[in-house]
C-alpha atoms as a PDB file:
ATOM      1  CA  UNK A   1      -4.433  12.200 -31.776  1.00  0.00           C
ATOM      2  CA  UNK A   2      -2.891  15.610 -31.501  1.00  0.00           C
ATOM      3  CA  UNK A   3      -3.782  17.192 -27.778  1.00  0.00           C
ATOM      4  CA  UNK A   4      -4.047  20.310 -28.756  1.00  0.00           C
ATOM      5  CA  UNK A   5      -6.805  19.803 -31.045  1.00  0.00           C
ATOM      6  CA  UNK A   6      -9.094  18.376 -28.079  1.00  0.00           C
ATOM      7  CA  UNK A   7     -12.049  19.928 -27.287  1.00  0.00           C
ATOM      8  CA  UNK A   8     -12.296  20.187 -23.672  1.00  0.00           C
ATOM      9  CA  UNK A   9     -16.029  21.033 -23.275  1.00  0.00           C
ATOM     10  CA  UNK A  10     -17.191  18.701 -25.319  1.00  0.00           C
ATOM     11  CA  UNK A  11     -14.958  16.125 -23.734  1.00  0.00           C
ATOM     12  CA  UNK A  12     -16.787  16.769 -20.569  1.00  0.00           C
ATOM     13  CA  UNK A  13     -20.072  16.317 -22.221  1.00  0.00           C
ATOM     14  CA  UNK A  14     -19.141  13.386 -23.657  1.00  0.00           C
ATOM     15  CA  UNK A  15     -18.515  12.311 -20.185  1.00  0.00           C
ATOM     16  CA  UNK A  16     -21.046  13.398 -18.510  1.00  0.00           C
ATOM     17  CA  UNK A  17     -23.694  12.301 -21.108  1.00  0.00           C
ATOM     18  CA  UNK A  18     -22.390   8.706 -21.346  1.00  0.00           C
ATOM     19  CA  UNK A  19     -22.461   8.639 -17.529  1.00  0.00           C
ATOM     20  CA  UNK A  20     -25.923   8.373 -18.012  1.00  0.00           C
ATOM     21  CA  UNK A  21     -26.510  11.371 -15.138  1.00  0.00           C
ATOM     22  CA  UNK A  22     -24.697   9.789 -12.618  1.00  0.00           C
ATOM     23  CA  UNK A  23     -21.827  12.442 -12.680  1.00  0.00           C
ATOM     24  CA  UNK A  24     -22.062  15.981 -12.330  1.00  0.00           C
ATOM     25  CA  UNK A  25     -19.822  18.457 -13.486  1.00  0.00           C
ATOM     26  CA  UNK A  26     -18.757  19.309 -10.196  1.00  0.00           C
ATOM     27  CA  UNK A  27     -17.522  15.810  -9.144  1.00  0.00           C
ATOM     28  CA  UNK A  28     -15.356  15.788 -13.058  1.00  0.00           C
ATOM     29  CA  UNK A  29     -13.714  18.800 -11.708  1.00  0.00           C
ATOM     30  CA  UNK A  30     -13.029  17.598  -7.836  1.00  0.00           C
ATOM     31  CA  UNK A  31     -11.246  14.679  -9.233  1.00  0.00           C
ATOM     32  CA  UNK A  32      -9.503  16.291 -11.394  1.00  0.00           C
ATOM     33  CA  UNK A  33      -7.937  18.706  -9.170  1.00  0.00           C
ATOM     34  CA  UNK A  34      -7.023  15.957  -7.211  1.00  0.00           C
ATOM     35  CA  UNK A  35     -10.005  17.053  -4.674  1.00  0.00           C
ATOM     36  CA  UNK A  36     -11.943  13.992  -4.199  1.00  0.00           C
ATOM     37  CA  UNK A  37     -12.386  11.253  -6.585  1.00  0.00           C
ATOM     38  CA  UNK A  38     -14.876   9.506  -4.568  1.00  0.00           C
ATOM     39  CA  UNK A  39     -18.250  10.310  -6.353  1.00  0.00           C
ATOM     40  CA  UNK A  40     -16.502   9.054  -9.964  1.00  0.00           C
ATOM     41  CA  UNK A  41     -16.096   5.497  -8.385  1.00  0.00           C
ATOM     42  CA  UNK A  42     -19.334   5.560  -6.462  1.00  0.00           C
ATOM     43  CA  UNK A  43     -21.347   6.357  -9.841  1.00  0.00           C
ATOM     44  CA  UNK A  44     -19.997   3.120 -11.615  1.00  0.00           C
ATOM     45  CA  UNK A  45     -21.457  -0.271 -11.123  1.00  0.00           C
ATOM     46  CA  UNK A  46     -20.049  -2.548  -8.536  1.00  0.00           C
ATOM     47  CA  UNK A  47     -19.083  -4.379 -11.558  1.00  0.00           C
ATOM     48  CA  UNK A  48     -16.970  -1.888 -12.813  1.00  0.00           C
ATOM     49  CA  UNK A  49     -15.761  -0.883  -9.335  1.00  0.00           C
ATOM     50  CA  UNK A  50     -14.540  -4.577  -9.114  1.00  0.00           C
ATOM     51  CA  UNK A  51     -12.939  -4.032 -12.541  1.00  0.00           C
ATOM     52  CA  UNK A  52     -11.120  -0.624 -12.097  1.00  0.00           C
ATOM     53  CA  UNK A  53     -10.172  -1.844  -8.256  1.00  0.00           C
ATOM     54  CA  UNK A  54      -8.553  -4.822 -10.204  1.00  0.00           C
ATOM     55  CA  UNK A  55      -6.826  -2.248 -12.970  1.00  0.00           C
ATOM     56  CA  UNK A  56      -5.253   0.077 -10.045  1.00  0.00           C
ATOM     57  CA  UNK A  57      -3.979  -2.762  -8.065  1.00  0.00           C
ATOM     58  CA  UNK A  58      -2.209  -4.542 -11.302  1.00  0.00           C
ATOM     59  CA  UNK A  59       0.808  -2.405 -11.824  1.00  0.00           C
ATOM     60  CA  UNK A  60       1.704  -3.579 -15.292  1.00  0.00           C
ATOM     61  CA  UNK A  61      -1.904  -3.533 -16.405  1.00  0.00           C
ATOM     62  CA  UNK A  62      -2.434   0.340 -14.952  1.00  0.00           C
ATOM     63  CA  UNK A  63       0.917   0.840 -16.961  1.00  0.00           C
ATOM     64  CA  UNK A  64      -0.500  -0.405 -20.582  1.00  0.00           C
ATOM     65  CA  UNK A  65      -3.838   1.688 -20.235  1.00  0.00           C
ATOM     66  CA  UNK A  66      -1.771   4.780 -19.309  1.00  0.00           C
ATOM     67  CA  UNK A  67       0.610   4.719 -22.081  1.00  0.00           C
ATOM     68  CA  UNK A  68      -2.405   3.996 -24.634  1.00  0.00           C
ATOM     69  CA  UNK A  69      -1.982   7.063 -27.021  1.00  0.00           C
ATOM     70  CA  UNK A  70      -5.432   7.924 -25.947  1.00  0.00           C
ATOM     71  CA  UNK A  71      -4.864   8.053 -22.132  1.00  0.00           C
ATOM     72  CA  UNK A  72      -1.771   9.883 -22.750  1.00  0.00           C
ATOM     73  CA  UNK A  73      -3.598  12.682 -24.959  1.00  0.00           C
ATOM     74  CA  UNK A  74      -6.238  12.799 -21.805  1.00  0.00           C
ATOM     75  CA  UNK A  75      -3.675  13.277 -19.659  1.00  0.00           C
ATOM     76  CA  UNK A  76      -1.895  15.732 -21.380  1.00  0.00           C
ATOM     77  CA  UNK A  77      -4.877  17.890 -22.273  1.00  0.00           C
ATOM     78  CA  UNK A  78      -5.884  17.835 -18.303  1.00  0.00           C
ATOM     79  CA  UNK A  79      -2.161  18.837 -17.254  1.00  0.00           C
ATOM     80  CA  UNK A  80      -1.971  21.502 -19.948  1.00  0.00           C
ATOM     81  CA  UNK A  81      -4.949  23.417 -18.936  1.00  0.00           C
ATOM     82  CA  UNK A  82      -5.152  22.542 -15.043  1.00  0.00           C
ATOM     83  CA  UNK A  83      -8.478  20.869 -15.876  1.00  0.00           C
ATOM     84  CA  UNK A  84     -10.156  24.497 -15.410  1.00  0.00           C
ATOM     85  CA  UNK A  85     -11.364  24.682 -18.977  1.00  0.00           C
ATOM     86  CA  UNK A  86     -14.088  21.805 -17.990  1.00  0.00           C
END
């Protein structure tokens, strides 16, 4: 997946829409600015806070999901652009 050819907006939508309204735009944005990640974990289920609280704490498992191809294109994208363009 080339970076440049993502779609930033319609990332976000995609976000937002498969957080089933959860999420707003505005809490997308704080955590990606490095603001305040704090309404992105509240909005999953305690299942998947267990389950991401697991992945952060497990070094070399936090390790192989950032250097997936598709994390690293995410990643790259928000860096690029400062995150500003959604």
């Amino acid at each position: 997946m080339n970076n440049e050819n993502i779609d930033k907006q319609k990332l976000m939508e995609a976000l937002l829409s498969s957080s089933g309204g959860k999420i707003d735009k505005n809490s997308v944005n704080g955590a990606v600015n490095g603001k305040n990640i704090a309404p992105l974990v509240n909005s999953l289920s305690s299942e998947d806070r267990e389950k991401l609280n697991a992945a952060m704490s497990d070094k070399k498992s936090l390790e192989k999901a950032l250097k997936s191809p598709q994390a690293q294109a995410l990643l790259k994208s928000i860096l690029k652009g400062g995150g500003k363009n959604g």
